[in-house]
N, C-alpha and C. Protein backbone atom coordinates (compact mmCIF):
# COMPACT_ATOMS: atom_id res chain seq x y z
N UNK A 1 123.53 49.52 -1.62
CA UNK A 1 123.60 48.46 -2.60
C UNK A 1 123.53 47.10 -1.91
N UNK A 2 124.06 47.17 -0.59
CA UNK A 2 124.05 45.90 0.15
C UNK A 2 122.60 45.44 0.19
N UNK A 3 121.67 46.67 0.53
CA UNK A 3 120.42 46.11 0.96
C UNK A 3 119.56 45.79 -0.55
N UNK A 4 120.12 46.47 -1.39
CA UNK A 4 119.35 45.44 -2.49
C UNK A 4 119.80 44.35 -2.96
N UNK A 5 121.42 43.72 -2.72
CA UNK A 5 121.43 42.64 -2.98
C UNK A 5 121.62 41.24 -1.45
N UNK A 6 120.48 41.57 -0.56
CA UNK A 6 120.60 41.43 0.70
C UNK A 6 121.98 40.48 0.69
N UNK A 7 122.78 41.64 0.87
CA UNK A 7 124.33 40.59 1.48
C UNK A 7 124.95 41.91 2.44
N UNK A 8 125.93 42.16 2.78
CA UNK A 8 126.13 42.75 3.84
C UNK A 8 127.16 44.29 3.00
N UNK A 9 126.86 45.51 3.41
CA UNK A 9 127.57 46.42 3.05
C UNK A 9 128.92 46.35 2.70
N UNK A 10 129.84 45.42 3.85
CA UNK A 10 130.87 45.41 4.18
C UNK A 10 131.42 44.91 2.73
N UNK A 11 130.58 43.85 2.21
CA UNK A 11 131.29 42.94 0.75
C UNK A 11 130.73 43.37 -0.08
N UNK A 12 130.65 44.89 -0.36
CA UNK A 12 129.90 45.64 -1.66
C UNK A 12 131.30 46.84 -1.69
N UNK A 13 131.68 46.92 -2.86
CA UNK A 13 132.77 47.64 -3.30
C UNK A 13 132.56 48.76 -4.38
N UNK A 14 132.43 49.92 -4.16
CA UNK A 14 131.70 50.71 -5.01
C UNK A 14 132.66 52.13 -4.66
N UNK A 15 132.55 52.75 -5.52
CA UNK A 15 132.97 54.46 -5.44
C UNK A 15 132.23 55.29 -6.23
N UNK A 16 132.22 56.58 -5.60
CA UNK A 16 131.16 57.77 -5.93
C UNK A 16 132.59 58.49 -6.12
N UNK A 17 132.61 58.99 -7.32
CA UNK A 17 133.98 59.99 -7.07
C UNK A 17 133.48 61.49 -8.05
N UNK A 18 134.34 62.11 -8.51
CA UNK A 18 133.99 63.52 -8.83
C UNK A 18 133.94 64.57 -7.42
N UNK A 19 133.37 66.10 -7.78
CA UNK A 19 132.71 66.68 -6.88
C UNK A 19 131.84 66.47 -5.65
N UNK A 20 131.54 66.32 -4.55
CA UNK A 20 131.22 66.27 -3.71
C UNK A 20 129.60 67.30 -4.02
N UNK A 21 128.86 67.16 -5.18
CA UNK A 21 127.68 68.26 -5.89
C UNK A 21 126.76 66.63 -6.28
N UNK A 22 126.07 67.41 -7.52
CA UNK A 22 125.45 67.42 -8.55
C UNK A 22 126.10 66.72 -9.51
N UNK A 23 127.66 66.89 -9.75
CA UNK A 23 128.44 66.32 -10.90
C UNK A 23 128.86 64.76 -10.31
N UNK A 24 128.85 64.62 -8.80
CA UNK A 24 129.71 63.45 -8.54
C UNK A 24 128.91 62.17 -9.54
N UNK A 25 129.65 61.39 -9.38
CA UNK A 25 129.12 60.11 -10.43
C UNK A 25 129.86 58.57 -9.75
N UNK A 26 128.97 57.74 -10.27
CA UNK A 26 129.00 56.06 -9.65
C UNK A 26 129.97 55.51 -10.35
N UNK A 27 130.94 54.94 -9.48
CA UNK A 27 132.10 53.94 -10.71
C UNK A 27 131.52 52.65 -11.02
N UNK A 28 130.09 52.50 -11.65
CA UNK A 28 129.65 51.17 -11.48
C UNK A 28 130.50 50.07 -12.17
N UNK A 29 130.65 50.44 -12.91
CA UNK A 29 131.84 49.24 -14.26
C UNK A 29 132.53 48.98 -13.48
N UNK A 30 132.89 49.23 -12.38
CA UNK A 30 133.87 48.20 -10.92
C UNK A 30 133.56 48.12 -10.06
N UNK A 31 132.45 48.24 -9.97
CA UNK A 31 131.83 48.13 -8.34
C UNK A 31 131.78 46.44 -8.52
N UNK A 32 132.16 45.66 -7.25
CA UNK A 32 131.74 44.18 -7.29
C UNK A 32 131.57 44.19 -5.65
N UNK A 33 130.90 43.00 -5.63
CA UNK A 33 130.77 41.97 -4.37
C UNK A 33 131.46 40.56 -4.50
N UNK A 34 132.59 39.89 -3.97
CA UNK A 34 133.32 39.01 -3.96
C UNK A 34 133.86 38.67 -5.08
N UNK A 35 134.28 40.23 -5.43
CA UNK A 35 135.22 39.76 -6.97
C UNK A 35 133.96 39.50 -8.36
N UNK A 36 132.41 39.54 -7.89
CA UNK A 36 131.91 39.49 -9.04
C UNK A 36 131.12 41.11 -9.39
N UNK A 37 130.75 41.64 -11.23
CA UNK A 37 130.23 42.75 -10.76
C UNK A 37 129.10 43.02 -10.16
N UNK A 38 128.83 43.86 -9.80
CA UNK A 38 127.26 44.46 -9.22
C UNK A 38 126.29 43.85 -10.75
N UNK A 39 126.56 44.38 -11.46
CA UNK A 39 125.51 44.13 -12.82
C UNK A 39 125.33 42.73 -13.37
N UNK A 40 126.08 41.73 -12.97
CA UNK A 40 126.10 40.60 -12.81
C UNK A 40 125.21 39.62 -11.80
N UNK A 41 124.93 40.21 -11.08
CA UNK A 41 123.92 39.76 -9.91
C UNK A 41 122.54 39.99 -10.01
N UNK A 42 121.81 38.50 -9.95
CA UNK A 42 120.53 38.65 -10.57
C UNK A 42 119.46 39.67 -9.92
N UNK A 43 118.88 40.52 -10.51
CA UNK A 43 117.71 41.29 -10.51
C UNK A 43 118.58 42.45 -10.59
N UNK A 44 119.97 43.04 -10.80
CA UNK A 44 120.20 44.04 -10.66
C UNK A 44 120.07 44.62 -12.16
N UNK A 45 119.63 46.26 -12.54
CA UNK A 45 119.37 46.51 -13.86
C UNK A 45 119.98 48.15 -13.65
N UNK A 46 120.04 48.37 -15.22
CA UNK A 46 120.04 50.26 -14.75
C UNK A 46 119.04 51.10 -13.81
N UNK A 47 118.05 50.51 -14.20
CA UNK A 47 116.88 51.42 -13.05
C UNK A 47 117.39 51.12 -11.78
N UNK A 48 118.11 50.00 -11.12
CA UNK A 48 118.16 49.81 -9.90
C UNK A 48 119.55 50.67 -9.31
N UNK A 49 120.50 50.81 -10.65
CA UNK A 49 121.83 51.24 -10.31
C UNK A 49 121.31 53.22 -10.01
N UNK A 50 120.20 53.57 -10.65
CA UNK A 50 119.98 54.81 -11.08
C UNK A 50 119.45 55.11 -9.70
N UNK A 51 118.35 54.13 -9.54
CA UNK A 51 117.85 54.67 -8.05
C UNK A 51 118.60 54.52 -6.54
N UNK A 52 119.77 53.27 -6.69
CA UNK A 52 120.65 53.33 -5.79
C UNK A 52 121.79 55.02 -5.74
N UNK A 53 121.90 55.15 -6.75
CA UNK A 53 123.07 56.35 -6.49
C UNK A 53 121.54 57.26 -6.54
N UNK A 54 120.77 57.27 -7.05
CA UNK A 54 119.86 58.82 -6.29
C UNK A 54 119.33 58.77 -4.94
N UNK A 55 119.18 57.82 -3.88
CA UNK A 55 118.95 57.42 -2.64
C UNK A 55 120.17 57.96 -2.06
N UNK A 56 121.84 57.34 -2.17
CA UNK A 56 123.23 58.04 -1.77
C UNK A 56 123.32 59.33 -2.03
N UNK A 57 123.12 59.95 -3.03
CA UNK A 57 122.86 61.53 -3.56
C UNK A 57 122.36 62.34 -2.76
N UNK A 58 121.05 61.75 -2.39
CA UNK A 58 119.83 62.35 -1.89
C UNK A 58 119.91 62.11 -0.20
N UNK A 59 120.58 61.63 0.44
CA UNK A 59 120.49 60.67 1.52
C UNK A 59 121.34 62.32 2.36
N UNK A 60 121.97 63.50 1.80
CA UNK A 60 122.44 64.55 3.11
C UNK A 60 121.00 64.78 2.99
N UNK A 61 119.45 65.32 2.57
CA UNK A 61 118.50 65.41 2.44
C UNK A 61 117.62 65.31 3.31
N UNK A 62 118.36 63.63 3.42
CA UNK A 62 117.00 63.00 4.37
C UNK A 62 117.87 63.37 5.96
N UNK A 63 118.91 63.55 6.36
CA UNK A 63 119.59 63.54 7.05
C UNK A 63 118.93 64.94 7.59
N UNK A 64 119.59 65.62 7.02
CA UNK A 64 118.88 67.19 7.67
C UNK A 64 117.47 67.00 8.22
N UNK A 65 116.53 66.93 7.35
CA UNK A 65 115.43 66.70 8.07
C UNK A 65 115.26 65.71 8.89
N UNK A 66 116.09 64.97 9.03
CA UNK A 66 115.48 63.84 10.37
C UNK A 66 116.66 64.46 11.62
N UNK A 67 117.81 65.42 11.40
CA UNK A 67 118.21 65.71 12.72
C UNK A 67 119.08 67.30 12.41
N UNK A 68 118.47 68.08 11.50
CA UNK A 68 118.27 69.33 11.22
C UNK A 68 119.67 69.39 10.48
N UNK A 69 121.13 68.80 10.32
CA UNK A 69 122.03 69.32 9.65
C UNK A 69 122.52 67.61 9.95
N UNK A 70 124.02 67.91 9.29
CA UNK A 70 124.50 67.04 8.41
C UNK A 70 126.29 66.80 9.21
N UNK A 71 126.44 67.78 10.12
CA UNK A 71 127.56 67.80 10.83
C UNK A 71 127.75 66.28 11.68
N UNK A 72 126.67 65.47 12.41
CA UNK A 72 127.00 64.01 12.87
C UNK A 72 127.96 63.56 12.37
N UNK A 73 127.17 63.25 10.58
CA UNK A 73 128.20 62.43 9.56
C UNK A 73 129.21 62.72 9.16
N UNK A 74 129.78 64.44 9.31
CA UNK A 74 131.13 64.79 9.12
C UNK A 74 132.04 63.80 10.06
N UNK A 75 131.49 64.27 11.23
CA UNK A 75 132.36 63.70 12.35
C UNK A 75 132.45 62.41 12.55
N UNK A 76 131.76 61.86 12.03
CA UNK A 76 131.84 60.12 12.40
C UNK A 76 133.38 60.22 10.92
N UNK A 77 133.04 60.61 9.66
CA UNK A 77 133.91 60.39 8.88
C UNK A 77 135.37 61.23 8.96
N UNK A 78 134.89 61.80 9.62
CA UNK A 78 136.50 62.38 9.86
C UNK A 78 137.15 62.01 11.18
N UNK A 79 136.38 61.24 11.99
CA UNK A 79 136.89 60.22 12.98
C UNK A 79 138.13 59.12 12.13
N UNK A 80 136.72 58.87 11.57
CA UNK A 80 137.07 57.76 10.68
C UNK A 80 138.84 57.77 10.07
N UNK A 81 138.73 59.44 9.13
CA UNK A 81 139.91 59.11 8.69
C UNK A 81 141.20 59.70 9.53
N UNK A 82 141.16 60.01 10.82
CA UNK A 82 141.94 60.16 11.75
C UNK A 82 142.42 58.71 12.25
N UNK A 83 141.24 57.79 12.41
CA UNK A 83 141.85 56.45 13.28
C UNK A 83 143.26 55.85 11.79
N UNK A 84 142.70 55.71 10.91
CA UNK A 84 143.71 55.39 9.54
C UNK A 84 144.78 55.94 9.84
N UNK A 85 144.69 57.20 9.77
CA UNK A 85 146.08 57.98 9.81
C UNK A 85 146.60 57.53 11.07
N UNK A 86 146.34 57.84 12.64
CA UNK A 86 146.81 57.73 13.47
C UNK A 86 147.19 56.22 13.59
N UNK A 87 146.43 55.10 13.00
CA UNK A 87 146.99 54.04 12.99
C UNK A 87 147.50 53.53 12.15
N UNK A 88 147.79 54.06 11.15
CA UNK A 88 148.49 53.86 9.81
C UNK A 88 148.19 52.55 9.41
N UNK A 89 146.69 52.61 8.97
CA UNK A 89 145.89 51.60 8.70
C UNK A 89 146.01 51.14 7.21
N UNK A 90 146.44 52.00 5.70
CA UNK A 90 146.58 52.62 4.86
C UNK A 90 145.05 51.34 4.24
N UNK A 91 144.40 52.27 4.52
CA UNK A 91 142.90 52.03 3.77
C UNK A 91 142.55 52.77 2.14
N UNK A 92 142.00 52.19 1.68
CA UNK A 92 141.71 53.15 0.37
C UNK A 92 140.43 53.69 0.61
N UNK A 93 139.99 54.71 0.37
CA UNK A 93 138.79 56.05 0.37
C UNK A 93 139.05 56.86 -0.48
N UNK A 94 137.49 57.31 -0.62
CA UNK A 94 137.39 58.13 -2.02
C UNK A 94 137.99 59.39 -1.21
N UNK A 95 139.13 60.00 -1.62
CA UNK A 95 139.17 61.40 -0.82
C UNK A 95 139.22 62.71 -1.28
N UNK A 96 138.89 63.79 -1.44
CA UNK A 96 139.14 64.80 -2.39
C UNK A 96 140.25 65.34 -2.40
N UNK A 97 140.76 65.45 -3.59
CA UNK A 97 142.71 65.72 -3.28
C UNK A 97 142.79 66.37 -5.14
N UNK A 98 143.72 66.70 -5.06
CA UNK A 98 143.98 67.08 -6.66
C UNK A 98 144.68 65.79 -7.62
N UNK A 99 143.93 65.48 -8.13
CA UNK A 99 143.83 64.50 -9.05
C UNK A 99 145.01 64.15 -9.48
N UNK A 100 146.00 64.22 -9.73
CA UNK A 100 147.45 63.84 -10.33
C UNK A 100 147.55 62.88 -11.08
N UNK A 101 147.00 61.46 -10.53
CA UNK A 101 147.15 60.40 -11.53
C UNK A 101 146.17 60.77 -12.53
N UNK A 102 144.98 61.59 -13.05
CA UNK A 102 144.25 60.73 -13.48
C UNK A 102 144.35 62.82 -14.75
N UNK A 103 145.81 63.28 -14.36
CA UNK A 103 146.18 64.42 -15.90
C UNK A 103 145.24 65.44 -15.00
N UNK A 104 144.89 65.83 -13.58
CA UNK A 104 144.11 66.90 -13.26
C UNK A 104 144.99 67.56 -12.59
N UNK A 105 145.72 69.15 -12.61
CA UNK A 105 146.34 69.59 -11.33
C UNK A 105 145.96 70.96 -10.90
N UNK A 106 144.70 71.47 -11.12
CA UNK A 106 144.22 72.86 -11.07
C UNK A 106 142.71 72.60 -10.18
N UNK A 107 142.58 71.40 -9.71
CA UNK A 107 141.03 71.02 -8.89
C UNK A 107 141.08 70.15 -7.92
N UNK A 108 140.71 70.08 -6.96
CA UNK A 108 140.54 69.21 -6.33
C UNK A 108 138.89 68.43 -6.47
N UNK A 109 139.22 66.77 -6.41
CA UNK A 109 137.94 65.81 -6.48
C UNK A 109 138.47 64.70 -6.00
N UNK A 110 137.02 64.00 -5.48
CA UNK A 110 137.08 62.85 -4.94
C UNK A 110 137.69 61.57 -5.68
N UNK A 111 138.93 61.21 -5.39
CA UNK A 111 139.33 59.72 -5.97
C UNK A 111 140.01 59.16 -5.23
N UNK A 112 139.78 57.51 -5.50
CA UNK A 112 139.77 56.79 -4.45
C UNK A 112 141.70 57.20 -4.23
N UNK A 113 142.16 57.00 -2.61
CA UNK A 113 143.31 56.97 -2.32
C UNK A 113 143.77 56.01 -0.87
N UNK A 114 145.31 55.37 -0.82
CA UNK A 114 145.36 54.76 0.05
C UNK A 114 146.21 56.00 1.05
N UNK A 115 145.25 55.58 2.37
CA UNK A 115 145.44 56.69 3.86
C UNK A 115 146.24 55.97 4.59
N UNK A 116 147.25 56.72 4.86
CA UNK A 116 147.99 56.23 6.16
C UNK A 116 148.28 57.17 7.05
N UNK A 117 149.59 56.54 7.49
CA UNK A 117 150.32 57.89 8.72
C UNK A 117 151.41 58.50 7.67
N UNK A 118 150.96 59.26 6.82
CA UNK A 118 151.60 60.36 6.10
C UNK A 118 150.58 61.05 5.25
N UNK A 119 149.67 60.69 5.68
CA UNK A 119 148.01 60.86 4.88
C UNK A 119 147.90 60.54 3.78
N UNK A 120 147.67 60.95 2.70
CA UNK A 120 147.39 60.11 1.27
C UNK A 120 148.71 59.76 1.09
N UNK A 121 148.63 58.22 0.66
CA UNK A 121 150.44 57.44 -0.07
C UNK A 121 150.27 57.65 -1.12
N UNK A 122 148.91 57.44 -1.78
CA UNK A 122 148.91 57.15 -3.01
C UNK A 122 147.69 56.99 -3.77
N UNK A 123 147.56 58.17 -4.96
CA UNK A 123 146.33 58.07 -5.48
C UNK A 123 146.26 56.41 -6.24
N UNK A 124 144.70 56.18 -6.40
CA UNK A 124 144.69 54.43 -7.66
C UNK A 124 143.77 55.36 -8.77
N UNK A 125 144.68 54.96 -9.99
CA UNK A 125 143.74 55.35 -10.91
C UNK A 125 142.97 54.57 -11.27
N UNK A 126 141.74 54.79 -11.49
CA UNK A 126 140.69 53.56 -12.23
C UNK A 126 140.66 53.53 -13.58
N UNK A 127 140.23 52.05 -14.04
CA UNK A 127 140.09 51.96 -15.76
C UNK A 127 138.44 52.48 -15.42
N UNK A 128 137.90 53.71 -15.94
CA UNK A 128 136.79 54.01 -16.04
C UNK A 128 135.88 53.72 -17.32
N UNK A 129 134.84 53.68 -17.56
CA UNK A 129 134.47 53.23 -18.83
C UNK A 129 134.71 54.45 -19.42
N UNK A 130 134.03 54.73 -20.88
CA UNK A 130 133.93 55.70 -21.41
C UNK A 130 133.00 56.99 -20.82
N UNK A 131 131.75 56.26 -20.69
CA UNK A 131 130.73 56.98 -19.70
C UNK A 131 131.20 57.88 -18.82
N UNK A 132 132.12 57.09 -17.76
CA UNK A 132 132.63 57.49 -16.51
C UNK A 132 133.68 58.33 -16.71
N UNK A 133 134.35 58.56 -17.79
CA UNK A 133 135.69 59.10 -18.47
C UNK A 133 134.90 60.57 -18.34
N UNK A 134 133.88 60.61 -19.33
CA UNK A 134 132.90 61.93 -19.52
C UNK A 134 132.41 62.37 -18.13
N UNK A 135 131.58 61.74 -17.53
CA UNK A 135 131.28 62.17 -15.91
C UNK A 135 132.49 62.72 -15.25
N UNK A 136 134.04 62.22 -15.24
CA UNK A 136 134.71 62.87 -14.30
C UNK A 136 135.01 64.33 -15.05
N UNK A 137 134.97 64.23 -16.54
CA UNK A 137 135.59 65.35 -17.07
C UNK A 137 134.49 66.49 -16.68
N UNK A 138 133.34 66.18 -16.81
CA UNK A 138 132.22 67.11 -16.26
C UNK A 138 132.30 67.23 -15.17
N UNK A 139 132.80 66.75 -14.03
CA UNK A 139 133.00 66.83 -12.81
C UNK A 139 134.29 67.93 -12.72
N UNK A 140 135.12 67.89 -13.35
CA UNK A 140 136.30 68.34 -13.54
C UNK A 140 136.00 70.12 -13.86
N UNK A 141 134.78 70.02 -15.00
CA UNK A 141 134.50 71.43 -15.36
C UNK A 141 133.57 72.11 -14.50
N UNK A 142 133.06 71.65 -13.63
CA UNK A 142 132.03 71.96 -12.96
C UNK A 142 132.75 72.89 -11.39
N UNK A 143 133.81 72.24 -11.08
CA UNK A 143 134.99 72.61 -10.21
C UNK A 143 135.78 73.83 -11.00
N UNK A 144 136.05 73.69 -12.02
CA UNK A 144 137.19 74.82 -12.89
C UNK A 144 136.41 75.82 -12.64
N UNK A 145 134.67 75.74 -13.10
CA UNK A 145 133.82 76.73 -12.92
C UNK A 145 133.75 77.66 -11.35
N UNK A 146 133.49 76.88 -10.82
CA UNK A 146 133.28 77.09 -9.18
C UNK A 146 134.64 78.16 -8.90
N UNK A 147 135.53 77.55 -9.25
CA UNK A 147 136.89 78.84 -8.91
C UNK A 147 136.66 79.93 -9.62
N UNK A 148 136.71 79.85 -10.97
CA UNK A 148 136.48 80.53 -11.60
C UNK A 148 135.39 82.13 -11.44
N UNK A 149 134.34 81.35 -10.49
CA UNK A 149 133.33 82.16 -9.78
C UNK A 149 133.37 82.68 -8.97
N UNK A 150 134.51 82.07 -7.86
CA UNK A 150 135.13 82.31 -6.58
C UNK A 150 136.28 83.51 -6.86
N UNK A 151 137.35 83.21 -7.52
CA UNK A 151 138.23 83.94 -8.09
C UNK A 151 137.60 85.70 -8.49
N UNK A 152 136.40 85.63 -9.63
CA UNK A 152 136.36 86.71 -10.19
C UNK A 152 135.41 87.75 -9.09
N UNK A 153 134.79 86.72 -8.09
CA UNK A 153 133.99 87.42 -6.59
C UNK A 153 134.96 87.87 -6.24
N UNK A 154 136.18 87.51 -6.13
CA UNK A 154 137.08 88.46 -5.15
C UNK A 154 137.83 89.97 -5.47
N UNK A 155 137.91 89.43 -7.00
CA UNK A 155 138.65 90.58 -7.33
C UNK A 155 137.68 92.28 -7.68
């Protein structure tokens, strides 16, 4: 998103939360850059928000084929959330955990949480739009399913 609104990654504030699939979904209704929204900033439109999260979507994709798997980027991010913890940095990241704030306790999905040296302190719930309300709940069923599939393989 940085590079389409040429300003720098660092001051672009955005979350992908849900499943770690097909179901995950964009929190655009809060995504901002210096406190203003993304959709607020001239030339940005739905087509641009649509093709930014299918580029992020699509982007383990391009990864594999340019260096055959996808393990690099584990490790840089799970560097990542080791230095937090070990330095009890308490950063917020989308992390996959079982949902608690947001009425989920049978799934685990990605929502944003602050990391420290006790590992997650504390989930943030978001005001999601309505849209985004439906995306997590589909995200939500899409996971119930997955056990559900897992579960009846075993028995």
């Amino acid at each position: 998103m940085g590079k389409e609104l040429h300003i720098s990654p660092k001051n672009v504030h955005a979350y992908i939360l849900g499943e770690h699939g097909d179901s995950s979904f964009p929190v655009w209704s809060l995504a901002n850059s210096g406190n203003m929204p993304l959709k607020d900033f001239k030339g940005m439109s739905e087509a641009k928000f649509k093709d930014v999260y299918k580029k992020v979507k699509n982007s383990e994709y391009e990864i594999i084929n340019k260096k055959g798997a996808t393990y690099y980027a584990i490790a840089v991010a799970v560097t990542h959330i080791c230095d937090i913890i070990l330095h009890d940095k308490n950063e917020i990241l989308p992390l996959s955990t079982i949902p608690k704030e947001y009425g989920i306790n049978n799934v685990c999905l990605s929502v944003p949480c602050v990391l420290g040296e006790e590992g997650i302190e504390k989930q943030l719930k978001l005001k999601l739009s309505k849209k985004e309300q439906e995306q997590f709940k589909k995200s939500v069923k899409v996971m119930r399913d997955y056990v559900k599939k897992a579960e009846a393989a075993i028995k």
